[in-house]
N, C-alpha and C. Protein backbone atom coordinates (compact mmCIF):
# COMPACT_ATOMS: atom_id res chain seq x y z
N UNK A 1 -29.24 54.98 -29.39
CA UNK A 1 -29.05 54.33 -30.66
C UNK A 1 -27.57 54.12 -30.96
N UNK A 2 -27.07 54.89 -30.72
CA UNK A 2 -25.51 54.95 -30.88
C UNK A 2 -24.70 53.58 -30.39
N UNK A 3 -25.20 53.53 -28.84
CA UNK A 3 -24.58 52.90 -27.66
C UNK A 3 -24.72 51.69 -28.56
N UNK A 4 -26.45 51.27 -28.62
CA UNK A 4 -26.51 50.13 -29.27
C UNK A 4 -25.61 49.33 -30.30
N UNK A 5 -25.46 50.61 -31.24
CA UNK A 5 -24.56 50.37 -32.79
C UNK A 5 -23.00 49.92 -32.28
N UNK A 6 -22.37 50.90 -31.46
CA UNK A 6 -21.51 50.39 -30.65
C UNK A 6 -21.00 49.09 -30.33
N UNK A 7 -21.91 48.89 -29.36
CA UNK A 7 -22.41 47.08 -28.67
C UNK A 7 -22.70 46.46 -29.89
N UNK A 8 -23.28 47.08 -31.25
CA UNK A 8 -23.19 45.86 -32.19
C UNK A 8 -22.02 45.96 -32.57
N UNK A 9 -21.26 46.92 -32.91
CA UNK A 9 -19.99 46.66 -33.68
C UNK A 9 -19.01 45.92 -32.83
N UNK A 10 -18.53 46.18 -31.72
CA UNK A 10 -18.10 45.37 -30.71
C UNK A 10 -18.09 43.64 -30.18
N UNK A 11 -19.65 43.86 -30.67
CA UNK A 11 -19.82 42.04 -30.93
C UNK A 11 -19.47 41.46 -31.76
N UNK A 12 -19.54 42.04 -33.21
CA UNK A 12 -19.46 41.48 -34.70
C UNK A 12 -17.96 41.17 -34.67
N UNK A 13 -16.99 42.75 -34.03
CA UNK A 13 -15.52 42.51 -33.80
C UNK A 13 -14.94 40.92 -32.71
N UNK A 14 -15.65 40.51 -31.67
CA UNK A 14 -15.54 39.71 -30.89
C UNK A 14 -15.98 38.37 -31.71
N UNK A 15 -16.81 38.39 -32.50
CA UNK A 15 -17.19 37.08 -32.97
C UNK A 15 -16.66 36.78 -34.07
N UNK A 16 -15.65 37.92 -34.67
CA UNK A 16 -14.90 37.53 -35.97
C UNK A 16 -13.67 37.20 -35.16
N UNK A 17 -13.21 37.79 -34.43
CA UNK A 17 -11.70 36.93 -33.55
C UNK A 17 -12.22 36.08 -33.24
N UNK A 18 -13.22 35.36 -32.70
CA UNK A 18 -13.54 34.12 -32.27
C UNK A 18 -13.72 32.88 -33.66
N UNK A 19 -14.07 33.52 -34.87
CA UNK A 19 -13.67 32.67 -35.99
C UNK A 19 -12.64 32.38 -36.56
N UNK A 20 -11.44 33.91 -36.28
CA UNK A 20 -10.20 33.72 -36.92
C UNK A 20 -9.87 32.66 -37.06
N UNK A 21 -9.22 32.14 -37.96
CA UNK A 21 -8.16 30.61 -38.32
C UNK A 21 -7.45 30.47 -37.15
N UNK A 22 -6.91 31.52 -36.82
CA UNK A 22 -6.07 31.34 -35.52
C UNK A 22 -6.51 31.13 -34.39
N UNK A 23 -7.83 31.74 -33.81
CA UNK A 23 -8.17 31.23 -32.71
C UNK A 23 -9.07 29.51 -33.25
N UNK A 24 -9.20 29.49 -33.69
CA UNK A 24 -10.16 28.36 -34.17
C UNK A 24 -8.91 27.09 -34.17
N UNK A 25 -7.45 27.82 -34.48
CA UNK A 25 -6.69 26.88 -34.21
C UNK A 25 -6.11 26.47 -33.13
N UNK A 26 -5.72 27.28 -32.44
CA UNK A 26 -5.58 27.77 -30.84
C UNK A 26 -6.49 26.74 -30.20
N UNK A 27 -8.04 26.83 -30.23
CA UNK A 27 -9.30 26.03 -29.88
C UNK A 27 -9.12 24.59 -30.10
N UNK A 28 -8.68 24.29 -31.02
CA UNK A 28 -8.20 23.09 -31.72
C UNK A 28 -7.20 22.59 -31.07
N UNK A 29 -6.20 23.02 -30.86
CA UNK A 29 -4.78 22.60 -30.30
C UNK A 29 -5.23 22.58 -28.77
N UNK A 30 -5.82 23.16 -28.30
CA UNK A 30 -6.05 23.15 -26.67
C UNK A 30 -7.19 22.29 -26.35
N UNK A 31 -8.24 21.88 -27.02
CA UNK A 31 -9.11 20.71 -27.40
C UNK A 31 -8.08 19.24 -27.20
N UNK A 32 -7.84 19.23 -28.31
CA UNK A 32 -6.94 18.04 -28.58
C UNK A 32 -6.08 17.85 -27.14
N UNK A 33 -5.63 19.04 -26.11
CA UNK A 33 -4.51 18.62 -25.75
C UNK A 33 -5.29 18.15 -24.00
N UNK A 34 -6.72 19.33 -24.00
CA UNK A 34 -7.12 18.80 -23.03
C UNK A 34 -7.83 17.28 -22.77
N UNK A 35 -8.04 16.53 -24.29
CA UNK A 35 -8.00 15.47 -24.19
C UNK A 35 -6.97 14.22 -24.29
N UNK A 36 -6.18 14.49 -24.26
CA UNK A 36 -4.69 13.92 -24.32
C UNK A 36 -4.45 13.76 -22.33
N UNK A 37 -5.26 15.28 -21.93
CA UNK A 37 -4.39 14.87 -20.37
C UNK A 37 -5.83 14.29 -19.90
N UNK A 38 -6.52 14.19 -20.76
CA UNK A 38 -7.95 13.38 -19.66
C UNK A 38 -7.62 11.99 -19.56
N UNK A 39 -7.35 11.55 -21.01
CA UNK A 39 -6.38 9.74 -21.53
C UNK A 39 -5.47 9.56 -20.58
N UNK A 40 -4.79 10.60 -20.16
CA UNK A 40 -3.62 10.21 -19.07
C UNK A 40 -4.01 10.13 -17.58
N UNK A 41 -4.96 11.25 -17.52
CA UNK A 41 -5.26 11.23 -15.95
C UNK A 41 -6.42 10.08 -15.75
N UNK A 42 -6.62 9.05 -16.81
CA UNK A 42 -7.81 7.99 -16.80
C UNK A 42 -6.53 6.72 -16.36
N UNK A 43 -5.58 6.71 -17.15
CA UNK A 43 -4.44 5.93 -17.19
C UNK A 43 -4.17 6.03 -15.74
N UNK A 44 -3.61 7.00 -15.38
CA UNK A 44 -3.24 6.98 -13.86
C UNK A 44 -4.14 6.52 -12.94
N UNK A 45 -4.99 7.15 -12.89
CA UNK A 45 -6.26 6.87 -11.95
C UNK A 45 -6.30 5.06 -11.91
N UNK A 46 -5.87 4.51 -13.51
CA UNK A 46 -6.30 3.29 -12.96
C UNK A 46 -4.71 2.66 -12.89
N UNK A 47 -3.83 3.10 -13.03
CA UNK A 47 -2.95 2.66 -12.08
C UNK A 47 -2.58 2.78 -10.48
N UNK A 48 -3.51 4.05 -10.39
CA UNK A 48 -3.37 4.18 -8.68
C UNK A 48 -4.16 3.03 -7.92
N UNK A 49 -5.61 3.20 -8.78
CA UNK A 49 -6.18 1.65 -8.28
C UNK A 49 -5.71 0.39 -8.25
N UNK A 50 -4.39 0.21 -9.26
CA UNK A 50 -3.63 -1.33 -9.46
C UNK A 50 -3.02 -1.88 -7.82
N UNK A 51 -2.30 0.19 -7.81
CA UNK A 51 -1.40 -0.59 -6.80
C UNK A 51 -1.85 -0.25 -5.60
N UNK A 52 -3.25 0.43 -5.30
CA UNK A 52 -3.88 0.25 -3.89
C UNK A 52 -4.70 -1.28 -3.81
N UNK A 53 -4.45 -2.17 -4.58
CA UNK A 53 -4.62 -3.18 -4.84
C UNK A 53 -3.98 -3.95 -4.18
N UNK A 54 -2.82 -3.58 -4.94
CA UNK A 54 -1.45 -4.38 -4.89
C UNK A 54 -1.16 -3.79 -2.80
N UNK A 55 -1.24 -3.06 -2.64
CA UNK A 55 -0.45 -2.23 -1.66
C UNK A 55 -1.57 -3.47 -0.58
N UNK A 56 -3.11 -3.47 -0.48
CA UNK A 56 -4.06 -4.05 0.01
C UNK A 56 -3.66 -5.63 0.37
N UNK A 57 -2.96 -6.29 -1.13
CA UNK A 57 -2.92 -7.40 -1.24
C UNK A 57 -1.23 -7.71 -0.23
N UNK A 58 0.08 -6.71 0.16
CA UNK A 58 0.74 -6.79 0.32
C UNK A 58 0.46 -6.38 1.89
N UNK A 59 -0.61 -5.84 2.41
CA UNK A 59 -0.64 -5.60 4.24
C UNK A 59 -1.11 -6.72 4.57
N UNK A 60 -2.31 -7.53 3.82
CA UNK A 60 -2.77 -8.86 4.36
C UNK A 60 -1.33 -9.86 4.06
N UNK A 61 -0.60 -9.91 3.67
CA UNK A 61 0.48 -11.31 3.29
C UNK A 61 1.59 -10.38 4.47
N UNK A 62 1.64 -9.73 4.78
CA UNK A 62 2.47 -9.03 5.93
C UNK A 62 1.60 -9.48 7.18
N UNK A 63 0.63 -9.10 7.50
CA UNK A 63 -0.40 -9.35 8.85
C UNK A 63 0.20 -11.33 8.92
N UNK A 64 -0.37 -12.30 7.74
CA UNK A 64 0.04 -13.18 7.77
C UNK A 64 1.30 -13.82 8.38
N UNK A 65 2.01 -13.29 7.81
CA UNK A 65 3.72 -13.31 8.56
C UNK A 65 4.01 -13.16 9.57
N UNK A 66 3.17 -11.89 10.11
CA UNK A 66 3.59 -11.61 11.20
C UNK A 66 3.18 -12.55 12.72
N UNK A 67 1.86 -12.84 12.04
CA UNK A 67 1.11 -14.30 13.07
C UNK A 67 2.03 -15.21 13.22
N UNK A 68 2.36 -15.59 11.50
CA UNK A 68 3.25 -17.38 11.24
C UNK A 68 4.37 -16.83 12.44
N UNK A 69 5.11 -15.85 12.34
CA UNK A 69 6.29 -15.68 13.44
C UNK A 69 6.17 -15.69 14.57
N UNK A 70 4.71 -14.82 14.78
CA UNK A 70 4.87 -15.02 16.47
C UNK A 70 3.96 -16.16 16.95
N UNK A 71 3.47 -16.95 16.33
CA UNK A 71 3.55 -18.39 16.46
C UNK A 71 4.90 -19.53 16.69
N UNK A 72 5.37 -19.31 15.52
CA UNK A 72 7.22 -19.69 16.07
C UNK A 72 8.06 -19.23 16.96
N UNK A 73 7.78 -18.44 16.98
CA UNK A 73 8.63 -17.76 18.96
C UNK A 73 7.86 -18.50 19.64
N UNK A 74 6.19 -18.33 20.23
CA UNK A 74 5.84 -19.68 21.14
C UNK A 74 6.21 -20.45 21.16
N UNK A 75 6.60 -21.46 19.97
CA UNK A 75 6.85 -22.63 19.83
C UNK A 75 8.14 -22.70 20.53
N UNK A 76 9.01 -21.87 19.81
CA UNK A 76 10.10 -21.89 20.33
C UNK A 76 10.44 -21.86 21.72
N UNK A 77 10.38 -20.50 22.60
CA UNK A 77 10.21 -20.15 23.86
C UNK A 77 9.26 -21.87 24.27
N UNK A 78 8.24 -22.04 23.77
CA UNK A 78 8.15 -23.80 24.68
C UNK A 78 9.03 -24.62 24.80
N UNK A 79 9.68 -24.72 23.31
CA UNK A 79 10.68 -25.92 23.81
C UNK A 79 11.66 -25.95 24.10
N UNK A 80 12.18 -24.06 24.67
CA UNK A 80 13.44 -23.87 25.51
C UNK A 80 13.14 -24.00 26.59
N UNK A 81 11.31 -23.80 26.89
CA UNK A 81 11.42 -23.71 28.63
C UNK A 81 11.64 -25.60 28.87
N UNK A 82 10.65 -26.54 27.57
CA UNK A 82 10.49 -27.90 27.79
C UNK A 82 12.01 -28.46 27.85
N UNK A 83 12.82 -27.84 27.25
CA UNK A 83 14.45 -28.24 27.42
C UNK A 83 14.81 -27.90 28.78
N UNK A 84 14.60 -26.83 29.00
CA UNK A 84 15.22 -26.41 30.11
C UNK A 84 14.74 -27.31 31.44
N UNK A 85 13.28 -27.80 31.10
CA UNK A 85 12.59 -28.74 32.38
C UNK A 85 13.40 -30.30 32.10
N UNK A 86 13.51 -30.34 31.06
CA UNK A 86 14.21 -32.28 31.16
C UNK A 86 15.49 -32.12 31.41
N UNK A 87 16.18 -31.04 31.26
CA UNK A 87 17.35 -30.34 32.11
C UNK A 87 17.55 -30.93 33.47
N UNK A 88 16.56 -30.36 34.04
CA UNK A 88 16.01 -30.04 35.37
C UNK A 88 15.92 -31.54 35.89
N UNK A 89 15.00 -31.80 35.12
CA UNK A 89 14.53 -33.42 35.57
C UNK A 89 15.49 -34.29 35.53
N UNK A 90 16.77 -34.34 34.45
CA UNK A 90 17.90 -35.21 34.49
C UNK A 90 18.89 -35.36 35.73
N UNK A 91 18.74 -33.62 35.97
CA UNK A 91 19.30 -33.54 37.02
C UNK A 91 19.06 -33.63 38.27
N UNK A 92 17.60 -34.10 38.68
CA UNK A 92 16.64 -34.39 39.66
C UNK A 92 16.90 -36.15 39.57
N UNK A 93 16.50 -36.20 38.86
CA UNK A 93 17.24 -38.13 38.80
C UNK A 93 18.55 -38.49 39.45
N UNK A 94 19.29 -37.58 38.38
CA UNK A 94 20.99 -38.00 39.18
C UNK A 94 21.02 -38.02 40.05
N UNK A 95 20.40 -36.97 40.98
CA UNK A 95 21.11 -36.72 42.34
C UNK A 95 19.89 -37.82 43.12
N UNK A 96 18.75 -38.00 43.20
CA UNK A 96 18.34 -39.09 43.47
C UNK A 96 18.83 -40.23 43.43
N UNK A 97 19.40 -40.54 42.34
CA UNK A 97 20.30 -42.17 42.19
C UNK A 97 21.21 -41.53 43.01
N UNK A 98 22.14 -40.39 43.10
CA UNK A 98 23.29 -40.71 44.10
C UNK A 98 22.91 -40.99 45.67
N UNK A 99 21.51 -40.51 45.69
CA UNK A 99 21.12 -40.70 47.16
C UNK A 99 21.09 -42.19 47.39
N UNK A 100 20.35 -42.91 46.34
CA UNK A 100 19.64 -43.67 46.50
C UNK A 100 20.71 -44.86 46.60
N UNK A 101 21.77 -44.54 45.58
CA UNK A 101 23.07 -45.41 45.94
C UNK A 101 23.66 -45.53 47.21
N UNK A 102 23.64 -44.18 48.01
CA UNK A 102 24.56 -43.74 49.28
C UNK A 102 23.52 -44.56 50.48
N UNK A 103 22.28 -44.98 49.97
CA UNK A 103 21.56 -45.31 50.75
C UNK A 103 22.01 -46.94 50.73
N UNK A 104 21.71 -47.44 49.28
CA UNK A 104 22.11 -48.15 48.90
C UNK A 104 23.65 -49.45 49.57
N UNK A 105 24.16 -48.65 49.76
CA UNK A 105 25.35 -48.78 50.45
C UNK A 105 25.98 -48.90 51.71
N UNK A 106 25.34 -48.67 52.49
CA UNK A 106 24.84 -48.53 53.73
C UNK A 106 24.63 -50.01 54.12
């Protein structure tokens, strides 16, 4: 019987600190504040999504680029080798006409 009375007084003591003004304010202030960081961590969250967006939208316009360029080096590298062949060929002419003169001449 005792123990019991005990365990009641013990509770009655626990549930009047749990009404105090002060914890009730305490409760209040830590309420309020854990919803203050939920508003923020909602905020972030959807800024992380902006810029895995953004980050998404910036590897495809990079991949892009990187094609357009090494498309222009082919191009390029062609029309150094196509230079380099009418090079070739000008100079395959000349010396033909000089033959063809020396023959010519004769």
């Amino acid at each position: 019987m005792r123990a019991l009375e005990r365990e009641r007084d013990e509770l009655l003591k626990d549930l009047r600190i749990s009404e105090s003004r002060s914890h009730q304010s305490r409760d209040l202030d830590h309420q309020e504040k854990l919803h203050s960081l939920l508003e923020q961590k909602d905020e972030l969250d959807e800024h992380i999504a902006t810029e895995k967006h953004q980050i998404a939208d910036l590897d495809q316009e990079i991949k892009a680029l990187e094609k357009k360029i090494s498309n222009q080096r082919k191009q390029v590298r062609g029309s150094s080798i196509s230079a380099k062949q009418s090079t070739q060929t000008q100079k395959n002419i000349k010396v033909m006409e000089n033959r063809l003169d020396r023959v010519s001449d004769m």
